[in-house]
N, C-alpha and C. Protein backbone atom coordinates (compact mmCIF):
# COMPACT_ATOMS: atom_id res chain seq x y z
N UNK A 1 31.11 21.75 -48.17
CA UNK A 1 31.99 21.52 -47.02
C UNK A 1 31.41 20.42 -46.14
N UNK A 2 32.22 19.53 -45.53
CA UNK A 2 31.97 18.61 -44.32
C UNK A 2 30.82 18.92 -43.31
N UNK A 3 30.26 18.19 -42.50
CA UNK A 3 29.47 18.72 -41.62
C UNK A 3 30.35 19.30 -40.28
N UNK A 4 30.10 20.25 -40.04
CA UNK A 4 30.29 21.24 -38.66
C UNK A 4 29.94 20.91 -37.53
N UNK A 5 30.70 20.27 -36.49
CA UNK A 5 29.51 19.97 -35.27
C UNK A 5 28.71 21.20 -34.41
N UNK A 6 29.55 23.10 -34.79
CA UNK A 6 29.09 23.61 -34.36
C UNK A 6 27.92 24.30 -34.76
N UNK A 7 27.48 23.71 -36.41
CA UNK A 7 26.59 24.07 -36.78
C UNK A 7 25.17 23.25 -36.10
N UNK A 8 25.42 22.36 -35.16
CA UNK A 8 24.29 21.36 -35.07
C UNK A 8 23.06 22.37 -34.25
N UNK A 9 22.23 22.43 -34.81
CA UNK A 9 20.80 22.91 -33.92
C UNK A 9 19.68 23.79 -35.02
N UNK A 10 20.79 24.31 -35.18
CA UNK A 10 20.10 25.64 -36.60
C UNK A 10 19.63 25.46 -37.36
N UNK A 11 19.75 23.70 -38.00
CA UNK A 11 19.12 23.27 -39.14
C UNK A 11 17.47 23.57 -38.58
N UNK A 12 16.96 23.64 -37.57
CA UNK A 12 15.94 22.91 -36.92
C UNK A 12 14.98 24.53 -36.51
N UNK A 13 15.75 25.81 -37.35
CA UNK A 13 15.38 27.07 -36.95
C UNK A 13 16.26 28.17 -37.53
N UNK A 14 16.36 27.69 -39.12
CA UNK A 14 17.10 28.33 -40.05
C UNK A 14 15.85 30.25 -40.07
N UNK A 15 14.73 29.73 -40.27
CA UNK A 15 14.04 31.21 -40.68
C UNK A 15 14.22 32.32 -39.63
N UNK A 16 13.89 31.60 -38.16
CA UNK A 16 13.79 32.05 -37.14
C UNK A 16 15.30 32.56 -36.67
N UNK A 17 16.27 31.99 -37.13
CA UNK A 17 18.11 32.94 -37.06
C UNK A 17 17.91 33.94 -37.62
N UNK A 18 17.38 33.86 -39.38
CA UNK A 18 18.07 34.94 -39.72
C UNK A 18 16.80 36.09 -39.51
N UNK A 19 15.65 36.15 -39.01
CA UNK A 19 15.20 37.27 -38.72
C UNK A 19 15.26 37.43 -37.58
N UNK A 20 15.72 37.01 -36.28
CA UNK A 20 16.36 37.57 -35.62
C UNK A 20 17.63 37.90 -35.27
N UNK A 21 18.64 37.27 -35.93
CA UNK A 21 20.13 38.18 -36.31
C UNK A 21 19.58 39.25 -37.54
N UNK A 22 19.36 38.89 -37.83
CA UNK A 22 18.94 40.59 -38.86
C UNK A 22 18.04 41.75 -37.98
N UNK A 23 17.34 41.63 -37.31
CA UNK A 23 16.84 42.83 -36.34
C UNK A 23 17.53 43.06 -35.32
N UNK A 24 18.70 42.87 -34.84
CA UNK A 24 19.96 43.10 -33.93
C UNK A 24 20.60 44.18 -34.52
N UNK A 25 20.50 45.70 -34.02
CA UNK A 25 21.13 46.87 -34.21
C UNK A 25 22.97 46.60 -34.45
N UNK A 26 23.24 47.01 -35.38
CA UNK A 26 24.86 46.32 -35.84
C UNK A 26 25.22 47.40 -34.72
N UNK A 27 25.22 48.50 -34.33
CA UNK A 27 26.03 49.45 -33.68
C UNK A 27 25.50 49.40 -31.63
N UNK A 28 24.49 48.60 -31.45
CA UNK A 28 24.51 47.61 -30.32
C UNK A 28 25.17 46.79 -30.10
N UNK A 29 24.94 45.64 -31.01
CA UNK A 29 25.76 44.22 -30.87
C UNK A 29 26.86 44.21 -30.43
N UNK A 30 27.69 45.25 -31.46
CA UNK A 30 29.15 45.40 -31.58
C UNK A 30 29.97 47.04 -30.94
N UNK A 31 28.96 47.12 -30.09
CA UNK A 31 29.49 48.46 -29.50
C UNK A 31 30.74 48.43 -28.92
N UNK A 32 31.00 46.84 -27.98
CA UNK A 32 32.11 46.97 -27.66
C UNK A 32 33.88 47.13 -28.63
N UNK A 33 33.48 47.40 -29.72
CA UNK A 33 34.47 46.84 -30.49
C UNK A 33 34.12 47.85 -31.27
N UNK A 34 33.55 48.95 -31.81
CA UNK A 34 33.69 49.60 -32.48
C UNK A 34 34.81 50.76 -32.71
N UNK A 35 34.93 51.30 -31.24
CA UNK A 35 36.00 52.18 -31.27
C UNK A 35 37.37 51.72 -31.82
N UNK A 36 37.55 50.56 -32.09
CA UNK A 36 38.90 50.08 -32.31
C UNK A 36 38.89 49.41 -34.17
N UNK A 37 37.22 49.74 -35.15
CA UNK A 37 37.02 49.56 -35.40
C UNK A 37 38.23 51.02 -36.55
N UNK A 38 38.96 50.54 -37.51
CA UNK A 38 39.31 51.80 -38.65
C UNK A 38 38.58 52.74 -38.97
N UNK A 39 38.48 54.07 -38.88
CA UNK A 39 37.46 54.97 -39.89
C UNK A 39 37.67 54.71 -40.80
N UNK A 40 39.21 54.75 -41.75
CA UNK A 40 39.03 54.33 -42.81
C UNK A 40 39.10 53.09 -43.36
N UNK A 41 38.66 52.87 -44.84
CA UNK A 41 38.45 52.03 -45.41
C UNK A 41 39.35 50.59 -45.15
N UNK A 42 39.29 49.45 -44.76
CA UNK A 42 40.12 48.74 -44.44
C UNK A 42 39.88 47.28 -44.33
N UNK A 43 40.82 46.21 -44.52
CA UNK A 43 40.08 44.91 -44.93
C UNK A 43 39.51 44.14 -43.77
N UNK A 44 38.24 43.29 -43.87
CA UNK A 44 37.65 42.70 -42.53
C UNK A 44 37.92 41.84 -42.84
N UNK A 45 37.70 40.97 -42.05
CA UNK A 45 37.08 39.10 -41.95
C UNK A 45 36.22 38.89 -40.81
N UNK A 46 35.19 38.80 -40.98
CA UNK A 46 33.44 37.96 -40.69
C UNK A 46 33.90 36.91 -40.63
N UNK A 47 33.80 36.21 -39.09
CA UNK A 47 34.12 34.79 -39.32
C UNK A 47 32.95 34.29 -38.17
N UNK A 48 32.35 33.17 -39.04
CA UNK A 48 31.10 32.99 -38.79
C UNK A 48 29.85 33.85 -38.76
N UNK A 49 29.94 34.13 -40.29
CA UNK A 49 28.97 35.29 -40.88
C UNK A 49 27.58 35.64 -40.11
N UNK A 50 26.79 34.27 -40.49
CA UNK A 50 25.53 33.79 -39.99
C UNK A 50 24.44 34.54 -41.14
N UNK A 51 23.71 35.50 -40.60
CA UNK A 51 22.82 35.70 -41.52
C UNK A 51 23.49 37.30 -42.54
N UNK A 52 24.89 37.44 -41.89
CA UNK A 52 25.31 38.09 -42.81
C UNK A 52 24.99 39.47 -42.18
N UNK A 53 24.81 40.23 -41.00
CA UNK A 53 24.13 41.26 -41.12
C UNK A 53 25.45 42.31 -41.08
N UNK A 54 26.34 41.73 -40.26
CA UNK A 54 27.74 42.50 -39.66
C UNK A 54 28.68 42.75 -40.57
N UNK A 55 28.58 41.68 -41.62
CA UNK A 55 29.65 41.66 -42.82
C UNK A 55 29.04 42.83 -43.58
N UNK A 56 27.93 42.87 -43.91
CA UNK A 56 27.20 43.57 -44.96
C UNK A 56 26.77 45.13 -44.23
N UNK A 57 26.79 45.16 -42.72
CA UNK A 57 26.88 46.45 -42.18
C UNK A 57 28.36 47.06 -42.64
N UNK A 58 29.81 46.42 -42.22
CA UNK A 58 30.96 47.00 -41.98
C UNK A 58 30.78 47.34 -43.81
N UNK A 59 30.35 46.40 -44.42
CA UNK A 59 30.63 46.98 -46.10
C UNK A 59 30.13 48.39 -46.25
N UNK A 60 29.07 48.31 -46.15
CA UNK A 60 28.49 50.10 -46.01
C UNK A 60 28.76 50.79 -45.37
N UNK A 61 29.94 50.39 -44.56
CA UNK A 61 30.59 51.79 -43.58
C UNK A 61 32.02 51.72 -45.39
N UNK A 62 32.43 50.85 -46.13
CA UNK A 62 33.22 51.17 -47.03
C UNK A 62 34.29 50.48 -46.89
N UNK A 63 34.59 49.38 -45.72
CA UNK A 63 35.30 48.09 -45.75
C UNK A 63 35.11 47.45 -46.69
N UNK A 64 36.55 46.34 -47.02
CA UNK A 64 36.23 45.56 -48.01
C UNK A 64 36.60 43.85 -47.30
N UNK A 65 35.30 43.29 -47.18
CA UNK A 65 34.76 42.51 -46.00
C UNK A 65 34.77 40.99 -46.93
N UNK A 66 35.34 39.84 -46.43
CA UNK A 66 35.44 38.74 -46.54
C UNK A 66 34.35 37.74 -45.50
N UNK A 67 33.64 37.44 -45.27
CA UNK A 67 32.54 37.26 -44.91
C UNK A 67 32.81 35.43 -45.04
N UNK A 68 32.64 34.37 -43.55
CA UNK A 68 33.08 32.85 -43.82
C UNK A 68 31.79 32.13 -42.91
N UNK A 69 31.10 31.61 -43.59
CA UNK A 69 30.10 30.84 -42.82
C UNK A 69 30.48 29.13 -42.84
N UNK A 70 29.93 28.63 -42.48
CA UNK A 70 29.93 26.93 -42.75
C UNK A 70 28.40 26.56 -43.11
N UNK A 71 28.18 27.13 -42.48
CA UNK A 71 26.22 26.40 -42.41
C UNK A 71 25.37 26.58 -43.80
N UNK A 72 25.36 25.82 -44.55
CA UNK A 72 24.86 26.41 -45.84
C UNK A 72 23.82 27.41 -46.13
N UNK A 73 22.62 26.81 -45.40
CA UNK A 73 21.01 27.90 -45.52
C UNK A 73 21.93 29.14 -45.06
N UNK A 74 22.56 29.65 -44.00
CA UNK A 74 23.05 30.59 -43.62
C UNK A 74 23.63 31.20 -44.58
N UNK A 75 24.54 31.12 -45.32
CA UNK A 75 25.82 31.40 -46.60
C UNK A 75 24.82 32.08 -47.87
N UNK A 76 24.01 30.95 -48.04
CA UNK A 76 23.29 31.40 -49.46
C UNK A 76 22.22 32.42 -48.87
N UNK A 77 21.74 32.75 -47.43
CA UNK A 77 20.33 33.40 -47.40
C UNK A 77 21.21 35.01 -47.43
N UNK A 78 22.39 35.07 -46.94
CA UNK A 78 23.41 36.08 -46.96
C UNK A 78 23.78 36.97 -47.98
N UNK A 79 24.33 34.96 -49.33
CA UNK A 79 24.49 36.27 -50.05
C UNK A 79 23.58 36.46 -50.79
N UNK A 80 22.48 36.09 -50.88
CA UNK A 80 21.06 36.77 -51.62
C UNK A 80 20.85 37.75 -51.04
N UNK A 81 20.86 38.08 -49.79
CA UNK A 81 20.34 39.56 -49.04
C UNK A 81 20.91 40.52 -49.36
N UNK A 82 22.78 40.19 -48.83
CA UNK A 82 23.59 41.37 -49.34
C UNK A 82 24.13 41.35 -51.08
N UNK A 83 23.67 40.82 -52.07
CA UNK A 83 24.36 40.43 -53.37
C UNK A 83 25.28 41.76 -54.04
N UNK A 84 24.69 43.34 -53.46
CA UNK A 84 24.77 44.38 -54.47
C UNK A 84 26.02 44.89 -53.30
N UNK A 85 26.41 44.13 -52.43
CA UNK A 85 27.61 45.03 -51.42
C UNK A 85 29.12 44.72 -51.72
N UNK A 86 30.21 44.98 -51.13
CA UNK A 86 31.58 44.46 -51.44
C UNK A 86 31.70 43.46 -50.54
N UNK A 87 31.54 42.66 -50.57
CA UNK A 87 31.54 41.38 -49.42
C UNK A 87 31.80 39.92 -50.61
N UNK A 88 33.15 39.59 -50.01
CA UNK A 88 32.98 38.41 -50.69
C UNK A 88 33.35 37.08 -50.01
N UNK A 89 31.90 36.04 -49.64
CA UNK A 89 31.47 35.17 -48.68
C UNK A 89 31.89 33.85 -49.25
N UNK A 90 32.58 33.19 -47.87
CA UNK A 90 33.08 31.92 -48.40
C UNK A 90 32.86 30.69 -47.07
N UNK A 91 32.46 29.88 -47.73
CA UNK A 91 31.84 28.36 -47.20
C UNK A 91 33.41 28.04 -46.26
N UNK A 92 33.52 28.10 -44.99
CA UNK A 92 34.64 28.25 -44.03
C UNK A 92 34.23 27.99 -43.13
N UNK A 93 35.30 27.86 -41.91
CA UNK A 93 35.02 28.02 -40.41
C UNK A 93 36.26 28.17 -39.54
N UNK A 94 35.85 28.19 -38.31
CA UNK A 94 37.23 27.84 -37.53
C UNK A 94 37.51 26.10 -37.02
N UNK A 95 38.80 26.29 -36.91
CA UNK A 95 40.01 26.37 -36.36
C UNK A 95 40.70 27.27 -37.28
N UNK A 96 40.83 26.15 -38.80
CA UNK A 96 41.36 26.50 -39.53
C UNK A 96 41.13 27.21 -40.96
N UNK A 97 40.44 27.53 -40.71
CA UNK A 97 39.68 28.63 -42.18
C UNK A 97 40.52 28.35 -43.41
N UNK A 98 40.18 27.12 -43.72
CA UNK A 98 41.54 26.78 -44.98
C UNK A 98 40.87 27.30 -45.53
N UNK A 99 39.68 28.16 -46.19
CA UNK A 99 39.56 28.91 -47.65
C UNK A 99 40.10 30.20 -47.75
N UNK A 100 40.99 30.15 -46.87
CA UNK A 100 41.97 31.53 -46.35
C UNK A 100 43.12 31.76 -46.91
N UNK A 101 43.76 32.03 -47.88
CA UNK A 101 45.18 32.08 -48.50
C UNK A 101 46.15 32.10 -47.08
N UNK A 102 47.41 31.63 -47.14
CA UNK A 102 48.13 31.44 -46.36
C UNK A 102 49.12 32.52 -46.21
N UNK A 103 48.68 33.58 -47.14
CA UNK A 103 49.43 35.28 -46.88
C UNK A 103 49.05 35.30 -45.52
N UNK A 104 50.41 35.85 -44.41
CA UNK A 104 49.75 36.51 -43.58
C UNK A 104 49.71 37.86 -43.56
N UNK A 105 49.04 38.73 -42.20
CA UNK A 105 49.07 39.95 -42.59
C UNK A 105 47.71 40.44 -43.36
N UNK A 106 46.31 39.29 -43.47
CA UNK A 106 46.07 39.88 -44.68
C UNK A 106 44.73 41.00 -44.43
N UNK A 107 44.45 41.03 -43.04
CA UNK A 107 43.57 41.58 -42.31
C UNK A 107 43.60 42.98 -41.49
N UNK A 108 42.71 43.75 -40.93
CA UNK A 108 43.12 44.93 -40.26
C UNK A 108 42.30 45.10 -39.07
N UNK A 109 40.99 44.16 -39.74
CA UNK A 109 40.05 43.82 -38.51
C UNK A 109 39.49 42.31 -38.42
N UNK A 110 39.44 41.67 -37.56
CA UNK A 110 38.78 40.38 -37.85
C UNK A 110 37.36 40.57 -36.90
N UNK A 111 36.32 40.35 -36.86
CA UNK A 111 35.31 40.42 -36.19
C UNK A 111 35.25 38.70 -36.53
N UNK A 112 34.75 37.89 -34.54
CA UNK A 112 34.34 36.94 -34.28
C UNK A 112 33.26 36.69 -33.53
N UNK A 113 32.07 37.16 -33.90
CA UNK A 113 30.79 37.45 -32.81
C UNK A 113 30.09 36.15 -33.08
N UNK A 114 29.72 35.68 -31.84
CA UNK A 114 28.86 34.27 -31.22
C UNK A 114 29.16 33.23 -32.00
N UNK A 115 30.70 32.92 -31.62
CA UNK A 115 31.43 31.41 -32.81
C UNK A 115 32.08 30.70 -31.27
N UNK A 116 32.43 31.61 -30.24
CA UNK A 116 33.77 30.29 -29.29
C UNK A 116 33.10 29.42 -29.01
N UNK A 117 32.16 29.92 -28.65
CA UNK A 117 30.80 28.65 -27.69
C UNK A 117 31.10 27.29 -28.44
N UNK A 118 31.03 27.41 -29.49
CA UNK A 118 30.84 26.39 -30.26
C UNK A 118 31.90 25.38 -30.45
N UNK A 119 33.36 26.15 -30.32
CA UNK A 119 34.63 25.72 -30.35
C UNK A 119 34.90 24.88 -28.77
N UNK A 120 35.65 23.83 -29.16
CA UNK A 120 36.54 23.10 -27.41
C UNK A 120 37.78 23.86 -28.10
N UNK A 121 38.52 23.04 -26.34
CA UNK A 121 39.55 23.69 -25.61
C UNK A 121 40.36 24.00 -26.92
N UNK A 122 40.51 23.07 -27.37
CA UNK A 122 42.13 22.57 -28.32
C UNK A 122 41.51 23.83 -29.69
N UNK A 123 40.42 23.55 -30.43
CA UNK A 123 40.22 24.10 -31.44
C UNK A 123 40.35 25.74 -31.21
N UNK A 124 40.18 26.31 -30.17
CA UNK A 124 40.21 27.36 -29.54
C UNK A 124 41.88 27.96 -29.70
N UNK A 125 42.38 26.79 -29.07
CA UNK A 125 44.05 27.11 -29.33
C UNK A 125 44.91 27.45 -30.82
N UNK A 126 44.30 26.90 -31.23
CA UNK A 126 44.50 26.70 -32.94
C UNK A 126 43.70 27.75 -33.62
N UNK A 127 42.49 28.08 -33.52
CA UNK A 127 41.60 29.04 -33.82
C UNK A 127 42.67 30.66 -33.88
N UNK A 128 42.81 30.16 -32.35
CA UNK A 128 43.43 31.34 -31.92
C UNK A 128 44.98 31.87 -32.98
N UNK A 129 45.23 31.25 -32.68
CA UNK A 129 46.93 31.45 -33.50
C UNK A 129 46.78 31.52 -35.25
N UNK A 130 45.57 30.84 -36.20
CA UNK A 130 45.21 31.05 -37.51
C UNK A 130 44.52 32.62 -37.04
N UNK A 131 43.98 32.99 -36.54
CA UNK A 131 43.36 34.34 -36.41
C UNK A 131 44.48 35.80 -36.24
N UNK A 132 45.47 35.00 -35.32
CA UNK A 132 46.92 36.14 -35.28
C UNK A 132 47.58 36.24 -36.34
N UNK A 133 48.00 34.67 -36.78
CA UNK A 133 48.46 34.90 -38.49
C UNK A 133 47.54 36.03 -39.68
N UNK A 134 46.31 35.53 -39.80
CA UNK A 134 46.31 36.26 -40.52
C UNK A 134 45.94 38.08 -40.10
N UNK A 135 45.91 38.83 -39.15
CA UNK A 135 45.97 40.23 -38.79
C UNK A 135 47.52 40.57 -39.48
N UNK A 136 46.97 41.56 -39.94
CA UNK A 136 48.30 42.48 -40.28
C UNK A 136 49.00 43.37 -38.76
N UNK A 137 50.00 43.51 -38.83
CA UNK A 137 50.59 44.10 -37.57
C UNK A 137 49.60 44.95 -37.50
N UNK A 138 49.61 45.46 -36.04
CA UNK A 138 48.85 47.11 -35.78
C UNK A 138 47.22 46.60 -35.86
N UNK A 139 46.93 45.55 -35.94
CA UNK A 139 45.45 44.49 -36.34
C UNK A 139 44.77 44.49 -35.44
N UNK A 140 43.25 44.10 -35.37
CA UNK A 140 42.99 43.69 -34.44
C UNK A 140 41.58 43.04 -34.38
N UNK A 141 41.32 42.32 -33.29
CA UNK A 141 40.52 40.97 -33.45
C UNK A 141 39.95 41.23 -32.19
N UNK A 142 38.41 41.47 -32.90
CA UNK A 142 37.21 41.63 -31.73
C UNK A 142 36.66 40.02 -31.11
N UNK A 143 36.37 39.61 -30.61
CA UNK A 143 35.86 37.80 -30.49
C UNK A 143 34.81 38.37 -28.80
N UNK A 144 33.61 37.81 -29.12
CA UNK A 144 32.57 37.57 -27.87
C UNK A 144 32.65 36.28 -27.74
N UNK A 145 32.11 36.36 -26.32
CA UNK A 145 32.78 34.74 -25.57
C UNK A 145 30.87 34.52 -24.75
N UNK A 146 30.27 33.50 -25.12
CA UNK A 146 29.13 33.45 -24.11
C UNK A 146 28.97 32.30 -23.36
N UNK A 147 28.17 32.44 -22.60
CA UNK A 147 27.68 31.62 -21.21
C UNK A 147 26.41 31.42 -21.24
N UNK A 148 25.93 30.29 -21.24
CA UNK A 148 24.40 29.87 -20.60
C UNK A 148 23.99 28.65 -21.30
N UNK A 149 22.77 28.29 -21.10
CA UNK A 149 22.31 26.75 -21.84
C UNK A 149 22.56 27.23 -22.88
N UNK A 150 22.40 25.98 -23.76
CA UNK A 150 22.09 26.47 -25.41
C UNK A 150 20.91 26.73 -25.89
N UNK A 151 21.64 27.67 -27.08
CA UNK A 151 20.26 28.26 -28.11
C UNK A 151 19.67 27.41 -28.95
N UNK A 152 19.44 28.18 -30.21
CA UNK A 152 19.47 27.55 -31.45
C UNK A 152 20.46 26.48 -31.72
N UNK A 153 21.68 26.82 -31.48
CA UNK A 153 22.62 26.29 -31.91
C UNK A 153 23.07 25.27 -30.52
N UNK A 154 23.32 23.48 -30.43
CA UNK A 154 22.81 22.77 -29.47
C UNK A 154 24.52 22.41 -29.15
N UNK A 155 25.92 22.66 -30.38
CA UNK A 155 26.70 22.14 -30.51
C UNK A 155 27.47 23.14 -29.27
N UNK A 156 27.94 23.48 -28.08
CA UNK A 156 28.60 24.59 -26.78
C UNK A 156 29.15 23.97 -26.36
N UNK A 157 29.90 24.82 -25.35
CA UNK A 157 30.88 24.66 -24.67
C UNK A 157 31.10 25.74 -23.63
N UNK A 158 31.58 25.61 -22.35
CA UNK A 158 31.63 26.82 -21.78
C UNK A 158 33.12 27.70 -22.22
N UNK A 159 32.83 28.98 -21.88
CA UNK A 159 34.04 29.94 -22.21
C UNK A 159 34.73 30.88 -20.94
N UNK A 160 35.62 31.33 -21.33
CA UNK A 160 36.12 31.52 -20.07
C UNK A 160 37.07 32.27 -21.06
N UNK A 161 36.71 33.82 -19.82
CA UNK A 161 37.51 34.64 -20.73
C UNK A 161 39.10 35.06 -19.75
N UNK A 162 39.16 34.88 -18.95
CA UNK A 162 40.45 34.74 -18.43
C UNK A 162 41.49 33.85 -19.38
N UNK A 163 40.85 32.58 -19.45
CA UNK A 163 42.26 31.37 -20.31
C UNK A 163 41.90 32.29 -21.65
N UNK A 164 41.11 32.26 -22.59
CA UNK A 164 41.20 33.03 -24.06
C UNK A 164 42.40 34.41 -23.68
N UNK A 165 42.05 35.07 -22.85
CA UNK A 165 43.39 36.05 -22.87
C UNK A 165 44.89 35.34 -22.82
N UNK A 166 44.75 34.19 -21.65
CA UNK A 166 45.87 33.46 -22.02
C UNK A 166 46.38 33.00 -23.47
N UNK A 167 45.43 32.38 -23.81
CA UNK A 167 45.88 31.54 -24.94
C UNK A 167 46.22 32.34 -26.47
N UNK A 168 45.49 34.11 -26.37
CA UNK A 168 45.58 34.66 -27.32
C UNK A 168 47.10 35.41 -26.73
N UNK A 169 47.51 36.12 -25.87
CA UNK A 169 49.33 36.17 -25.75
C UNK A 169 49.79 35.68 -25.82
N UNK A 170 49.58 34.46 -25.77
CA UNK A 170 50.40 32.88 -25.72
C UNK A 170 51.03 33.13 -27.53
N UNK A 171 49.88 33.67 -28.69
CA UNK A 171 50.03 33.68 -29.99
C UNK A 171 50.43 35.05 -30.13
N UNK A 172 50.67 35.70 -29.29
CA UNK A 172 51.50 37.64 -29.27
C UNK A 172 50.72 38.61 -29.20
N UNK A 173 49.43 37.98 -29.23
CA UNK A 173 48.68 39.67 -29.28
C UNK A 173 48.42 39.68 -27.91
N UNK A 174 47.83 41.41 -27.97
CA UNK A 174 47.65 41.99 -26.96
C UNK A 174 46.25 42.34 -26.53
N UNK A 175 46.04 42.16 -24.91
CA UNK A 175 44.60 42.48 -24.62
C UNK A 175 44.07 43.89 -24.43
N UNK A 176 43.26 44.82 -25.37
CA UNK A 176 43.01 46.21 -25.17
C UNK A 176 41.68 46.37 -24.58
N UNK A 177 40.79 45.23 -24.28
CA UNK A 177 39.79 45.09 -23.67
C UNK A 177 39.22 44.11 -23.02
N UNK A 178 38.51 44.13 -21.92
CA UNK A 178 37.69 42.47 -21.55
C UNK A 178 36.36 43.35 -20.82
N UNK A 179 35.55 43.25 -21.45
CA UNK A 179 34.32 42.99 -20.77
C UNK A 179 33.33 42.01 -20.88
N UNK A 180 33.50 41.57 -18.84
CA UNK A 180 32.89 40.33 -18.53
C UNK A 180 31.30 40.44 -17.89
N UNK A 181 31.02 39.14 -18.05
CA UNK A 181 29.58 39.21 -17.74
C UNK A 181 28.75 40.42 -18.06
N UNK A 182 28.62 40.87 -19.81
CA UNK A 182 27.55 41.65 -19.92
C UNK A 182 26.20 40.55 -20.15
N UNK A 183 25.00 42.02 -20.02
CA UNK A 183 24.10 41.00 -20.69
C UNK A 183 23.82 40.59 -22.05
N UNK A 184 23.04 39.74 -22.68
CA UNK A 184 22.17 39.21 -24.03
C UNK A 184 22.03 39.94 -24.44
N UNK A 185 22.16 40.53 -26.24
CA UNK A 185 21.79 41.56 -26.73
C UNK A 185 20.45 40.86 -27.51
N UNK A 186 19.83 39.88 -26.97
CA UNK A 186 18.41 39.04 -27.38
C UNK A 186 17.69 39.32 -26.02
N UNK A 187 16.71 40.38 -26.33
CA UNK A 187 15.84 40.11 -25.05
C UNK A 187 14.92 38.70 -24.68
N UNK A 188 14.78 38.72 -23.01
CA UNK A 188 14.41 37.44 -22.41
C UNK A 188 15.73 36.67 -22.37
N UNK A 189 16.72 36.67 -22.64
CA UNK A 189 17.93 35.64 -22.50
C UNK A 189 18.48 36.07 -21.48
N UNK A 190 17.77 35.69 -20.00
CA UNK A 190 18.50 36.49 -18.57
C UNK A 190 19.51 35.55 -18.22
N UNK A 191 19.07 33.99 -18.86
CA UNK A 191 20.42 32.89 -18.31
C UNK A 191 21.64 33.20 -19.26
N UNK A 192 21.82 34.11 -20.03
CA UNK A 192 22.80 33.61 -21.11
C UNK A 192 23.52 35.47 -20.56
N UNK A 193 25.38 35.14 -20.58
CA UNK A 193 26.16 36.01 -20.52
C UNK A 193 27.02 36.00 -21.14
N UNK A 194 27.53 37.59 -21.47
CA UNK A 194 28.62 37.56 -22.95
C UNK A 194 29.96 38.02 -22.09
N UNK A 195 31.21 37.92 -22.37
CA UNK A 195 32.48 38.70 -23.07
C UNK A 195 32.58 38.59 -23.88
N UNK A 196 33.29 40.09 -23.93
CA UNK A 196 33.62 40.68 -25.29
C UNK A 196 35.28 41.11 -24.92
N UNK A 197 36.23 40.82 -25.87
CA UNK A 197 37.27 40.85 -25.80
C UNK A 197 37.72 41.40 -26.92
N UNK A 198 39.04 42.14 -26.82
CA UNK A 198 39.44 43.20 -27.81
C UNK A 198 41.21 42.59 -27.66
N UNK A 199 41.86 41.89 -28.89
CA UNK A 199 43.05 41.95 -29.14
C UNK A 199 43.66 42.87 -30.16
N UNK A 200 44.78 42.86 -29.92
CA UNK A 200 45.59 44.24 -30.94
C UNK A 200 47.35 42.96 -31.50
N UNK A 201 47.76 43.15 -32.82
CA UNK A 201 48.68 42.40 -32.70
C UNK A 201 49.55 43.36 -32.99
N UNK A 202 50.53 43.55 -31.97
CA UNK A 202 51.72 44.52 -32.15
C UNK A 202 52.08 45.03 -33.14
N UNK A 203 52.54 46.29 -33.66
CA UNK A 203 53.18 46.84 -35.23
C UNK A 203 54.48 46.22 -34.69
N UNK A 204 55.10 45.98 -33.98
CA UNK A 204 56.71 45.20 -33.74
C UNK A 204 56.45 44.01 -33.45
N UNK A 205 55.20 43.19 -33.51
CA UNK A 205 55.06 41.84 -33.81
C UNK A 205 56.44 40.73 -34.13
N UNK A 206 56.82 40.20 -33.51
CA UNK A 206 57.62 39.06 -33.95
C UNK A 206 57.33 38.01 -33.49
N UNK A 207 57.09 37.08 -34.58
CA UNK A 207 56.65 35.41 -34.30
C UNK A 207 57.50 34.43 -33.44
């Protein structure tokens, strides 16, 4: 795939990502979003995998998890880690996740943890509306939104979770959560703040 501008920084601290996204408790990270998470078995999309830990957690809860990185070292260190799970990982990104069949509907959960930063205004808009397409009615799409200098990753932008609620009704879904200004689930990161946002796309959905 092309180069990513939001991949820019990571080349420069590939080892140091994935052992610390891999020691990040999956049922911390993603606490806000779990309850809305299926008990049963049901299809994901991981978008912006990273070191793979979330894709390859929801698989062992018995999801059957589509998993989309861009960053190469990231993709391959993934699927060597998880190789023996149901996860099947593909070289992608946002706006437009063209390695995405153009079925919609084809999702039940989408998980988007630490990708907007990386996204501007416009790609955000577009992001947004390929992410509603593909949820199946009754769907729903977890996305964290952060704040502060940059990390690893040098390619940001600020976020703002007021307009993302806009811009995601703007595409029909609905807001079932916003929590603003939590803290870093990376200790020492006192400058850096998250939302976490919870959409649902209507079972009477009409485009």
């Amino acid at each position: 795939m092309e180069h990513i501008p939001g991949t820019q920084g990571y080349e420069n601290a590939v080892q140091k990502f994935l052992e610390v996204s891999r020691a990040l408790p999956f049922d911390e990270v993603n606490a806000a979003y779990l309850d809305f998470l299926p008990r049963d078995p049901c299809r994901v999309l991981d978008v912006g995998a990273g070191a793979g830990q979330n894709a390859a957690a929801l698989a062992k809860l018995g999801h059957t998890v589509t998993a989309v990185e861009p960053f190469a070292p990231f993709l391959e260190a993934a699927r060597r880690a998880y190789a023996d799970l149901n996860v099947v990982w593909k070289d992608d990104c946002l706006p437009r996740l063209q390695s995405i069949a153009e079925n919609n509907g084809q999702f039940d959960f989408i998980l988007v943890q630490a990708v907007w930063h990386h996204l501007n205004e416009e790609e955000r808009r577009i992001a947004l509306q390929r992410l509603a397409d593909l949820l199946d009615k009754g769907g729903v799409c977890a996305l964290s939104l952060r704040n502060g200098p940059a990390g690893l990753g040098t390619h940001v932008f600020p976020t703002d979770g007021t307009q993302t609620i806009c811009d995601a009704e703007q595409c029909g879904l609905k807001t079932k959560r916003h929590l603003a200004n939590q803290p870093s689930y990376i200790k020492g990161k006192t400058d850096v703040v998250w939302s976490h946002l919870v959409f649902e796309k209507p079972k009477r959905f009409k485009p």
